[in-house]
Protein backbone atom coordinates (compact mmCIF):
# COMPACT_ATOMS: atom_id res chain seq x y z
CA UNK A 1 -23.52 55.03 -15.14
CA UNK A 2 -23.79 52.06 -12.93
CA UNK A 3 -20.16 49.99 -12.43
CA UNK A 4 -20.49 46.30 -10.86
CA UNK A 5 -17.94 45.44 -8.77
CA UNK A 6 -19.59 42.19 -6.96
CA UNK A 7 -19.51 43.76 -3.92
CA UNK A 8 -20.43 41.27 -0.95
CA UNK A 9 -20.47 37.87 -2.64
CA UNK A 10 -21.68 36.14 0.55
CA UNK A 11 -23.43 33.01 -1.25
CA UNK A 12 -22.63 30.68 1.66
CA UNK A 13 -20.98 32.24 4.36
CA UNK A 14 -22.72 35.03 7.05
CA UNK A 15 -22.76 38.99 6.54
CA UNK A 16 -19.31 40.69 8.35
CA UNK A 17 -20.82 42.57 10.81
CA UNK A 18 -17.78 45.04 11.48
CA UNK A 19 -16.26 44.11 8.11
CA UNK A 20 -13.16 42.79 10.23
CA UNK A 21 -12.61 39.09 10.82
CA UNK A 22 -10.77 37.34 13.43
CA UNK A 23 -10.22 33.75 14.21
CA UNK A 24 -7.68 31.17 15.95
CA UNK A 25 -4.27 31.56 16.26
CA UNK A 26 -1.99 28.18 14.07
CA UNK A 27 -3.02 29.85 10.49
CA UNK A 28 0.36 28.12 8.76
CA UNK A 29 3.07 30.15 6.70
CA UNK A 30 4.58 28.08 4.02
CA UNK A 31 7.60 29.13 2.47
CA UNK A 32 9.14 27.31 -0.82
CA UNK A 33 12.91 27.86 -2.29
CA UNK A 34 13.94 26.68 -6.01
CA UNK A 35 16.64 24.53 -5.46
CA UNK A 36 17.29 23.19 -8.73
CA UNK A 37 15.15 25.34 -11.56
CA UNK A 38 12.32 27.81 -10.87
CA UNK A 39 10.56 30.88 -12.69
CA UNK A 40 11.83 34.02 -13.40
CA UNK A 41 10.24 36.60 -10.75
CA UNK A 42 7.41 39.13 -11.89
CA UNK A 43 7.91 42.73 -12.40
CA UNK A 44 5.77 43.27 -9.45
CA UNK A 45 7.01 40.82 -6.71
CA UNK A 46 4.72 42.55 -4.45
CA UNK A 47 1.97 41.38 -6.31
CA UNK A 48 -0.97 39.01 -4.08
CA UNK A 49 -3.35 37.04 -5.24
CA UNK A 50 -5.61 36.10 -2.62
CA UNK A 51 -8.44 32.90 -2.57
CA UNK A 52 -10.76 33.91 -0.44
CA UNK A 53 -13.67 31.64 2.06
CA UNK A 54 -12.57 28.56 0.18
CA UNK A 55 -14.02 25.42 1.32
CA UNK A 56 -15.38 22.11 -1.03
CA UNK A 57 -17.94 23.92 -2.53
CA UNK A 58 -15.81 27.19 -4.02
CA UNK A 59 -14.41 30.22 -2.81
CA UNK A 60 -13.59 33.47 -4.39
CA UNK A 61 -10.49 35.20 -6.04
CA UNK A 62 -9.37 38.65 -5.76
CA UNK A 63 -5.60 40.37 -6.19
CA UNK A 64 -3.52 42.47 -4.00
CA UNK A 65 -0.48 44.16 -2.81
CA UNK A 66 1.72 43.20 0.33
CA UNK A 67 2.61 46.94 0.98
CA UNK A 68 4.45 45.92 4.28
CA UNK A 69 5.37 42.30 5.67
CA UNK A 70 2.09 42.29 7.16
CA UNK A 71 -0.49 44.57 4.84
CA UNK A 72 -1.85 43.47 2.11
CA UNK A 73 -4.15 46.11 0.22
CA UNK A 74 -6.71 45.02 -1.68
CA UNK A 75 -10.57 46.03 -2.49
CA UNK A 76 -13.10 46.82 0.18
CA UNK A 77 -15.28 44.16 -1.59
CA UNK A 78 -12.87 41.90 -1.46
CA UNK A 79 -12.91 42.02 2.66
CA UNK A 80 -16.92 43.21 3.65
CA UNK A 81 -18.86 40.30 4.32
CA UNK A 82 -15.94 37.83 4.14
CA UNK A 83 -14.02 36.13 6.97
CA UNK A 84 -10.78 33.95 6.02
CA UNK A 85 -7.94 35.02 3.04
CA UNK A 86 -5.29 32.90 1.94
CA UNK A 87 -2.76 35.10 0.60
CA UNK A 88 0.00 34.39 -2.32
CA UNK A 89 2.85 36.40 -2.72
CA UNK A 90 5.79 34.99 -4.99
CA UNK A 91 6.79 31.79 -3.11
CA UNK A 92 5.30 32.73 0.09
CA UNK A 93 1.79 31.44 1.09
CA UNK A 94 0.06 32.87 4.53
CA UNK A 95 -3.46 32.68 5.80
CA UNK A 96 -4.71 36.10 7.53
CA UNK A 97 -5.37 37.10 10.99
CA UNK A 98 -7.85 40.19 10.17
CA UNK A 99 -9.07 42.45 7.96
CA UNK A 100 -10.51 45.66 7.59
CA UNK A 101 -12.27 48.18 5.26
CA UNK A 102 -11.69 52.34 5.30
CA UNK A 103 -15.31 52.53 4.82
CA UNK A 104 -17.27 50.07 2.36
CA UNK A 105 -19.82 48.21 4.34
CA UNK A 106 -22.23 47.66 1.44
CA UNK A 107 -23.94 44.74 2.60
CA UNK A 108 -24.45 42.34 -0.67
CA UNK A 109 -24.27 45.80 -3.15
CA UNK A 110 -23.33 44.70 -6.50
CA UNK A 111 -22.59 48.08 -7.74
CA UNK A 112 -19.34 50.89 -7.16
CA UNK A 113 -20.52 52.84 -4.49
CA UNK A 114 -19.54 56.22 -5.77
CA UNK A 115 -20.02 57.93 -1.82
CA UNK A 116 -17.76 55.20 -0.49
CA UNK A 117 -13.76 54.39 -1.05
CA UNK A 118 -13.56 50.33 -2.85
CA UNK A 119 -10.22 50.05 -0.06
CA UNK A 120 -9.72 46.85 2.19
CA UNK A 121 -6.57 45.79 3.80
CA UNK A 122 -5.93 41.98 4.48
CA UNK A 123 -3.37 41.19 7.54
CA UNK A 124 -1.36 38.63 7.74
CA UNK A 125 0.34 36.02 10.80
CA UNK A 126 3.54 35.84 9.56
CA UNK A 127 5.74 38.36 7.82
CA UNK A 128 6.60 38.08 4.23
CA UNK A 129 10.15 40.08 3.99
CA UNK A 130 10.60 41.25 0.47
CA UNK A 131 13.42 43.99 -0.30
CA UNK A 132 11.36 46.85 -0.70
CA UNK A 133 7.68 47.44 -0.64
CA UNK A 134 5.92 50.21 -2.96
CA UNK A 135 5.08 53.46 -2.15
CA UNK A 136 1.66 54.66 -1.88
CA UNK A 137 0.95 57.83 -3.86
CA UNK A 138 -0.25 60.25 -1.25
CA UNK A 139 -1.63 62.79 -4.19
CA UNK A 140 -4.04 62.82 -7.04
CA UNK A 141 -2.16 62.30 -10.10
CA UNK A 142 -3.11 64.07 -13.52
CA UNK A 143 -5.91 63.04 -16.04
CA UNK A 144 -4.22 60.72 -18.88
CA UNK A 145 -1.33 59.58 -16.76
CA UNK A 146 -0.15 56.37 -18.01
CA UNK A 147 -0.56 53.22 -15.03
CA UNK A 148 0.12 49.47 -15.55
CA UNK A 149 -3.21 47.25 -14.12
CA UNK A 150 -1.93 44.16 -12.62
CA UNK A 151 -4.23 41.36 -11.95
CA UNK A 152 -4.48 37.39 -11.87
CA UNK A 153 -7.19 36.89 -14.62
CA UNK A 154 -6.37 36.02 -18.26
CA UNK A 155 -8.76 36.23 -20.98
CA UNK A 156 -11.19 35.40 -18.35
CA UNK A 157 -9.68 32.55 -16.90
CA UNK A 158 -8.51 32.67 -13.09
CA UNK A 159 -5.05 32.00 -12.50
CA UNK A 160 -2.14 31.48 -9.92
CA UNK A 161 -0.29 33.60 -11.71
CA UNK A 162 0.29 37.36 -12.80
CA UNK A 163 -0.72 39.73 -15.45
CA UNK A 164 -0.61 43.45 -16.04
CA UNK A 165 -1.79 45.50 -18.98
CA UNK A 166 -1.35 49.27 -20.23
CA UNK A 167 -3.98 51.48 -18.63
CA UNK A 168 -4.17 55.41 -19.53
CA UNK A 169 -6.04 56.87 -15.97
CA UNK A 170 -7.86 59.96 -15.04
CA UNK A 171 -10.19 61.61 -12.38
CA UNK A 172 -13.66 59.44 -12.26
CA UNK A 173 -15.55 62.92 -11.06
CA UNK A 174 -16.47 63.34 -14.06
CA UNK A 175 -18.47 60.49 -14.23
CA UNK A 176 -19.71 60.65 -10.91
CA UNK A 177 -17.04 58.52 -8.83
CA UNK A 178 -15.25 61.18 -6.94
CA UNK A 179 -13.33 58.74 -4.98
CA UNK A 180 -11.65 56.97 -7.89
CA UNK A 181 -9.60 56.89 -11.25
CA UNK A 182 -11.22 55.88 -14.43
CA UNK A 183 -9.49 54.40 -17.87
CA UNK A 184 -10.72 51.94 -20.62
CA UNK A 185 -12.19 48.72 -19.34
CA UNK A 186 -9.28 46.19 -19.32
CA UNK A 187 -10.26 44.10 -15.80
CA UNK A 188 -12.27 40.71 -15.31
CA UNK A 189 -13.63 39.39 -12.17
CA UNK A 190 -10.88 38.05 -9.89
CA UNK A 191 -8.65 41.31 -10.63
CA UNK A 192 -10.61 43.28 -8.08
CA UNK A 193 -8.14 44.66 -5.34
CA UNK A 194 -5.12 44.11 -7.54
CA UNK A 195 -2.74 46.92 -8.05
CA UNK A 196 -2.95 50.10 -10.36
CA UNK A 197 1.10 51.65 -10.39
CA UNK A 198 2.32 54.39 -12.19
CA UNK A 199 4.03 53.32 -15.54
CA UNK A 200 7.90 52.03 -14.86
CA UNK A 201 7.43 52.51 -11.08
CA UNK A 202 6.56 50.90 -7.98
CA UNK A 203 4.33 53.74 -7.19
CA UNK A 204 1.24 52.31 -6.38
CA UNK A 205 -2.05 54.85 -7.05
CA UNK A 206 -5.43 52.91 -7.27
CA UNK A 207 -6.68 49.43 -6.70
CA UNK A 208 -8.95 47.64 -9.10
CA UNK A 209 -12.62 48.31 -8.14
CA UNK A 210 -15.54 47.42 -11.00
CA UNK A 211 -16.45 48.07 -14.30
CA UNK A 212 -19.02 48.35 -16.50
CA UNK A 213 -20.04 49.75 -20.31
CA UNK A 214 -16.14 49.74 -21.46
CA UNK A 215 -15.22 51.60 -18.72
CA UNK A 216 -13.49 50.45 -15.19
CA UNK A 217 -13.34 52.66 -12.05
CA UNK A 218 -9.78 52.63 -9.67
CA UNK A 219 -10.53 53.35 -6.39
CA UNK A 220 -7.60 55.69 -5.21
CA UNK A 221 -5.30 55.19 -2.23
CA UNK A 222 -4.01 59.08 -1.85
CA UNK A 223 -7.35 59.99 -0.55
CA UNK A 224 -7.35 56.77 2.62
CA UNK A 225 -3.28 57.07 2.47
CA UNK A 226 -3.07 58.41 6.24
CA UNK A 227 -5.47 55.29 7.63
CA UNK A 228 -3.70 52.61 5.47
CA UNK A 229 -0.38 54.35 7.39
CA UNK A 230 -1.72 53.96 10.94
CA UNK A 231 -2.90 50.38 9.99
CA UNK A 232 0.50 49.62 8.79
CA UNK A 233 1.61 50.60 11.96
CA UNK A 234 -0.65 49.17 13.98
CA UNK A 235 0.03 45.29 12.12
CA UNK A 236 3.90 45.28 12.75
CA UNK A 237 5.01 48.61 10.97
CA UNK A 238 6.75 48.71 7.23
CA UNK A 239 9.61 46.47 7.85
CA UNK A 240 10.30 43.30 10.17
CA UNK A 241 13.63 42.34 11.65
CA UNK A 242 11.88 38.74 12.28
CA UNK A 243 13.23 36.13 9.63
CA UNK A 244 9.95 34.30 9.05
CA UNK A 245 9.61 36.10 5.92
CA UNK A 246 9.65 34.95 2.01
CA UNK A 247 11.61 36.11 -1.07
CA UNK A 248 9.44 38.27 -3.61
CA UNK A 249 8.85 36.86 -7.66
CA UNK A 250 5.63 35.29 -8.56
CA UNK A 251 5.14 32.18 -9.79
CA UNK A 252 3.53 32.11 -12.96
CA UNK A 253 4.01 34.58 -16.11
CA UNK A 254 5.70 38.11 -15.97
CA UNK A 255 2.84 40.43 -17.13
CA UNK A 256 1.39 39.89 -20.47
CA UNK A 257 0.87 43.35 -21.87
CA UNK A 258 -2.73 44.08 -23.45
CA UNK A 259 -3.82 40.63 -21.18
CA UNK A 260 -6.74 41.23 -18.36
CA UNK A 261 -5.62 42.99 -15.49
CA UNK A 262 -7.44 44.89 -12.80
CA UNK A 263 -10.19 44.19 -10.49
CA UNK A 264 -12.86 41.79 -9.79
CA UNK A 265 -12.86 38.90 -7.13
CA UNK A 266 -14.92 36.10 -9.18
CA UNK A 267 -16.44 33.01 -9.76
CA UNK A 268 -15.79 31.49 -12.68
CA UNK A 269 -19.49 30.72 -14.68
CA UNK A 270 -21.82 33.44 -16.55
CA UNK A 271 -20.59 36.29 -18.12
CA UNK A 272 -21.80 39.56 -16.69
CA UNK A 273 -21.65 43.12 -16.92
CA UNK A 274 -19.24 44.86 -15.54
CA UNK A 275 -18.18 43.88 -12.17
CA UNK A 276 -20.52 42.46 -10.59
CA UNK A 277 -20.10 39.95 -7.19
CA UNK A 278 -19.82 37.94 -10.34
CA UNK A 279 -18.24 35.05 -12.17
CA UNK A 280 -15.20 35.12 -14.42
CA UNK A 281 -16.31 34.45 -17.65
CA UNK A 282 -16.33 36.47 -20.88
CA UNK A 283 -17.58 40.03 -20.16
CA UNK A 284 -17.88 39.91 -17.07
CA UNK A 285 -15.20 42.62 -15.92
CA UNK A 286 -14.65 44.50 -11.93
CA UNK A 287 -16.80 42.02 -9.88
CA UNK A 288 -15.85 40.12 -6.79
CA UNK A 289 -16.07 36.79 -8.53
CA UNK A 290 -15.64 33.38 -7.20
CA UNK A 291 -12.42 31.03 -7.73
CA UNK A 292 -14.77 28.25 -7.81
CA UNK A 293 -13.85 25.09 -8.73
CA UNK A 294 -10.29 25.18 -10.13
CA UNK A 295 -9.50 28.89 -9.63
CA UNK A 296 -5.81 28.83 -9.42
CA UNK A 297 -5.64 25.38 -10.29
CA UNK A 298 -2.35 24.66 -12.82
CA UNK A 299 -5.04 22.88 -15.15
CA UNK A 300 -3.56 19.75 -16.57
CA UNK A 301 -3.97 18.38 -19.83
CA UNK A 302 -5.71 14.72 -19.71
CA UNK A 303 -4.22 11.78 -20.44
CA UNK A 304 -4.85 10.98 -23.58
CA UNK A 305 -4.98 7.52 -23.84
CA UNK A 306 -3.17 5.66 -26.24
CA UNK A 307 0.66 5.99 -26.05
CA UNK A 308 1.68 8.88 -28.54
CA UNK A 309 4.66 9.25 -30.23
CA UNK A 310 7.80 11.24 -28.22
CA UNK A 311 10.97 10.42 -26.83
CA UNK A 312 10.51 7.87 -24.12
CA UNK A 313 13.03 7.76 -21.18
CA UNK A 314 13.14 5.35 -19.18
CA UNK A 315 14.44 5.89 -15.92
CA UNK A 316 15.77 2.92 -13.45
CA UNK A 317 13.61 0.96 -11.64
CA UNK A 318 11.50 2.79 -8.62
CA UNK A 319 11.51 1.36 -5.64
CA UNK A 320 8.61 3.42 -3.94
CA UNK A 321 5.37 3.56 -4.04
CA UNK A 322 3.79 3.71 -7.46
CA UNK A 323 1.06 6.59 -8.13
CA UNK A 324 -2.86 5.69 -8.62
CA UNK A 325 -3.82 6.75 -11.32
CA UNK A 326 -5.87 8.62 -12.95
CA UNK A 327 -4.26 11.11 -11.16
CA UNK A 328 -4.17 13.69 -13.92
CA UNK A 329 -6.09 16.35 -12.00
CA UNK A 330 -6.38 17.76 -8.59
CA UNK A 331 -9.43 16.06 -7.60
CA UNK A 332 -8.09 12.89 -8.22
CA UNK A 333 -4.75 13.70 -6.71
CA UNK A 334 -2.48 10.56 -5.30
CA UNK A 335 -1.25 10.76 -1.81
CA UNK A 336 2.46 11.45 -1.82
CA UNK A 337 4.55 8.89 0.41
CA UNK A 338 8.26 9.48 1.07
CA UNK A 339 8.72 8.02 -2.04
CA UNK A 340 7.12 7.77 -5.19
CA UNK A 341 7.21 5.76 -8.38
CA UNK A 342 5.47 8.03 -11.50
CA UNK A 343 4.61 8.07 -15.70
CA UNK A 344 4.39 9.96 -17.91
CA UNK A 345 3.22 7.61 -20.33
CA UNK A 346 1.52 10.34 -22.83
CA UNK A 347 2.47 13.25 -23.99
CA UNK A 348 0.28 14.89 -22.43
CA UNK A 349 0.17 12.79 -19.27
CA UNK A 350 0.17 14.80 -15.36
CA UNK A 351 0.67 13.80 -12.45
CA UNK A 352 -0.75 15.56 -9.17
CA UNK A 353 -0.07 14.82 -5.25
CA UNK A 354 -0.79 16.00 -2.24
CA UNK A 355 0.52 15.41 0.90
CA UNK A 356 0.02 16.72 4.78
CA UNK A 357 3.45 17.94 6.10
CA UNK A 358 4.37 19.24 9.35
CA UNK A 359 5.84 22.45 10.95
CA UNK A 360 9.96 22.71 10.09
CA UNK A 361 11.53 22.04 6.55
CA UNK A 362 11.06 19.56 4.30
CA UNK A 363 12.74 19.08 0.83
CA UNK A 364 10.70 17.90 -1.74
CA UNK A 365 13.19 16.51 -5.40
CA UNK A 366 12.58 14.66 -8.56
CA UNK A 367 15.49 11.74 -7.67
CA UNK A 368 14.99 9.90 -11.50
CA UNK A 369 13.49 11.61 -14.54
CA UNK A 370 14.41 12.86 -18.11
CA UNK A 371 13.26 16.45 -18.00
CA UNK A 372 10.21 15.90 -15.77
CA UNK A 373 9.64 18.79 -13.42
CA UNK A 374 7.72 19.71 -10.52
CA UNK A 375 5.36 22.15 -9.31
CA UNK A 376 4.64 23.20 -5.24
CA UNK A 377 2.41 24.92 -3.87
CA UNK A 378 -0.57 24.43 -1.16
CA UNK A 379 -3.93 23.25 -1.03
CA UNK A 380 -6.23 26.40 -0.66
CA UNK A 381 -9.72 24.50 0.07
CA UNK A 382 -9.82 21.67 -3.40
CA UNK A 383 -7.38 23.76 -5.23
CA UNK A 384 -3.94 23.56 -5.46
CA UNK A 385 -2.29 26.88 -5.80
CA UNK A 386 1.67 26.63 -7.16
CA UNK A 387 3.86 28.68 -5.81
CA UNK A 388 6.93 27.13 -7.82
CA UNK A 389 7.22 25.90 -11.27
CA UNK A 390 9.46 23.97 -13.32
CA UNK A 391 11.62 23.18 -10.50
CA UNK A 392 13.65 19.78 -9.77
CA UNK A 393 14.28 20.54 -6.31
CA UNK A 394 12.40 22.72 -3.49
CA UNK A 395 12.65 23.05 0.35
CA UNK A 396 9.38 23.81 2.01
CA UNK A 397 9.65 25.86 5.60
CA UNK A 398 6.28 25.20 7.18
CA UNK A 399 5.68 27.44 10.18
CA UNK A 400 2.93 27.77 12.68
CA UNK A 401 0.94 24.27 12.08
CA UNK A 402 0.96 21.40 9.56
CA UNK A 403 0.08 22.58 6.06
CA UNK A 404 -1.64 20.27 2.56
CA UNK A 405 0.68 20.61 0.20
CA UNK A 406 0.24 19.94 -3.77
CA UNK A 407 2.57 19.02 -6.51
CA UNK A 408 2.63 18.69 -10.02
CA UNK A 409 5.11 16.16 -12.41
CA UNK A 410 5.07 17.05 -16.20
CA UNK A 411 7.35 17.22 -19.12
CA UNK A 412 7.78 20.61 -20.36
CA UNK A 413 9.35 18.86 -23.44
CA UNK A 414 6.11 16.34 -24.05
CA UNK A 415 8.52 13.35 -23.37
CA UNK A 416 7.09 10.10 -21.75
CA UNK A 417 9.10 8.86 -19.08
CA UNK A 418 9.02 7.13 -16.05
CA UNK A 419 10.30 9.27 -12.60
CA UNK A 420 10.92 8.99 -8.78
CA UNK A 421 9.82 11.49 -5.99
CA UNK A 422 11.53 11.67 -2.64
CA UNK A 423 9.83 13.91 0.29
CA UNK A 424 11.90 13.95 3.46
């Protein structure tokens, strides 16, 4: 049995000769804090989800783990042959340093290498300090042991968010992959690299390879457990006394039990096989699959035209700048000023900014509305990833450079209403 797992998806970017990157020093840490509002946190606050080579033409999406404030494990073909990773973890955002694989080097492979372990570890400038960090399983566990998959991919769609659904694992020798787990087929490209835990524990066993005929592979982290240790040590150790860190909790859903977990880094198009280097669409499960055009967008409903019926508020007059519209997606975004005059004036209606802010802290508040809220998070090539939802207030600590940052107005009661944004 062949398993895709999209294994060097290098459709515009060169071949990784050492399968480590390095570039300049500045990568920015951005990190945001709910002050009025917010989402609850995930099960898994350790939980990454990482956009990966993202420039105006695409990018890809894979998951993760921070397993210290600097380590984040994720799929070896979700580091060979690529060079930059933005990481997400809760309301944290960092860009990495380096990466490396154990020893997948499969140079533009589209299939599980059953000789070689599917392990990559992504490492990051700044720390992200969360209150405890999982523990890697340093032995094989029994056949039929019950695991949680935990990925960023919903019924195919990629999100910037979390998921995690039941998985019942075993040994993969039996089918020829000596090096992994094996369960029924619950992954879709963009899961790859996300995290496989024992059930009710932080006890992390396997990372989302590939899949393929109903079945996905796990490649298993007892068996690489001593490198990923020295790594770990090597990249700043398991904890940090340094302050630069963020708070754990995802934005985004609490895993959805029975929705797509597990492993693929994708690009949103065809369905495929199994997981193939491949595109998140129906079928397609375990690849390395693009994030594409909106992969971690919040997609935002239209405006719909007309004026429909709903509770209007109208808020006093706005003395700022008014938004250009339409402004109801990304790509059409409205530069933010210090501050801003918006409307709702659908049910429907959205509102997206972005705006370039510096290194120290900024806070970022809805000053007028009726029960408009806010989303934050940071550009990640055209995308805007949110790290907060819902939220009336936010600071924003910038770090290290100057950062784009996005944000989202909507009514999570469908009201139209006029509002007023202040950035300071």
């Amino acid at each position: 049995m062949k398993v895709r797992d999209g294994a060097k998806l290098a459709l515009f970017l060169a071949a990784c000769a050492a399968c480590s990157s390095d570039y300049a020093d500045g990568t920015p840490a951005v990190d945001f804090e709910a002050i009025i509002g917010g989402t609850a946190a995930t099960a898994y606050p350790e939980a990454a989800y990482l956009n990966i080579d993202m420039s105006p033409s695409g990018g890809y999406a894979c998951s993760g783990t921070l397993i210290a404030p600097r380590v984040v494990l994720t799929a070896g073909h979700c580091v060979d042959g690529h060079g930059v990773w933005d990481v997400y973890v809760g309301s944290a955002y960092r860009q990495s340093t380096s990466a490396a694989v154990y020893d997948w080097n499969e140079n533009g492979a589209e299939t599980v290498d059953p000789k070689h372990h599917d392990v990559g570890l992504v490492f990051l400038g700044e720390p992200v300090n969360l209150a405890s960090y999982p523990t890697l399983s340093k032995t094989k566990v029994a056949d039929n042991t019950k695991a949680v998959n935990v990925g960023r991919v919903l019924n195919g769609t990629i999100e910037s968010a979390l998921y995690q659904a039941p998985a019942t694992i075993s040994a993969a020798d039996k089918i020829g992959y000596p090096y992994d787990y094996s369960s029924s087929d619950v992954i879709q490209p963009g899961d790859s690299g996300g995290p496989v835990f024992l059930a009710g524990t932080h006890t992390l066993v396997a990372v989302n390879s590939g899949a393929g005929s109903g079945v996905q592979v796990l490649a298993r982290v007892d068996l690489v457990a001593d490198w990923i240790a020295s790594q770990i040590t090597a990249h700043g150790g398991s904890s940090t006394s340094s302050g630069a860190g963020g708070s754990g909790g995802t934005s985004g859903a609490a895993g959805k039990a029975g929705a797509s977990a597990g492993g693929s880094a994708g690009k949103p198009a065809a369905a495929g096989a199994g997981g193939t280097a491949g595109k998140p669409a129906a079928g397609a499960s375990g690849s390395s699959g693009a994030a594409g055009a909106k992969a971690g967008a919040s997609g935002a409903a239209g405006k719909a035209g007309a004026a429909a019926a709903g509770a209007s508020s109208s808020a006093p007059a706005c003395s700022g700048t008014k938004e250009t519209e339409p402004n109801d997606t990304f790509d059409k975004a409205s530069k933010l000023a210090s501050a801003e005059c918006g409307e709702l004036s659908t049910t429907t209606d959205v509102d997206f900014y972005s705006v370039s802010a510096s290194a120290g802290t900024h806070t970022l508040a809805l000053t007028t509305s009726s029960d408009a809220v806010l989303g934050v998070g940071v550009v990640s090539g055209t995308n805007c990833v949110l790290s907060l939802t819902n939220v009336k207030s936010a600071n924003v600590t910038i770090s290290g450079g100057s950062a784009t940052l996005c944000v989202k107005a909507s009514s999570p009661g469908k009201k139209t209403q006029s509002y007023a944004i202040s950035f300071k």
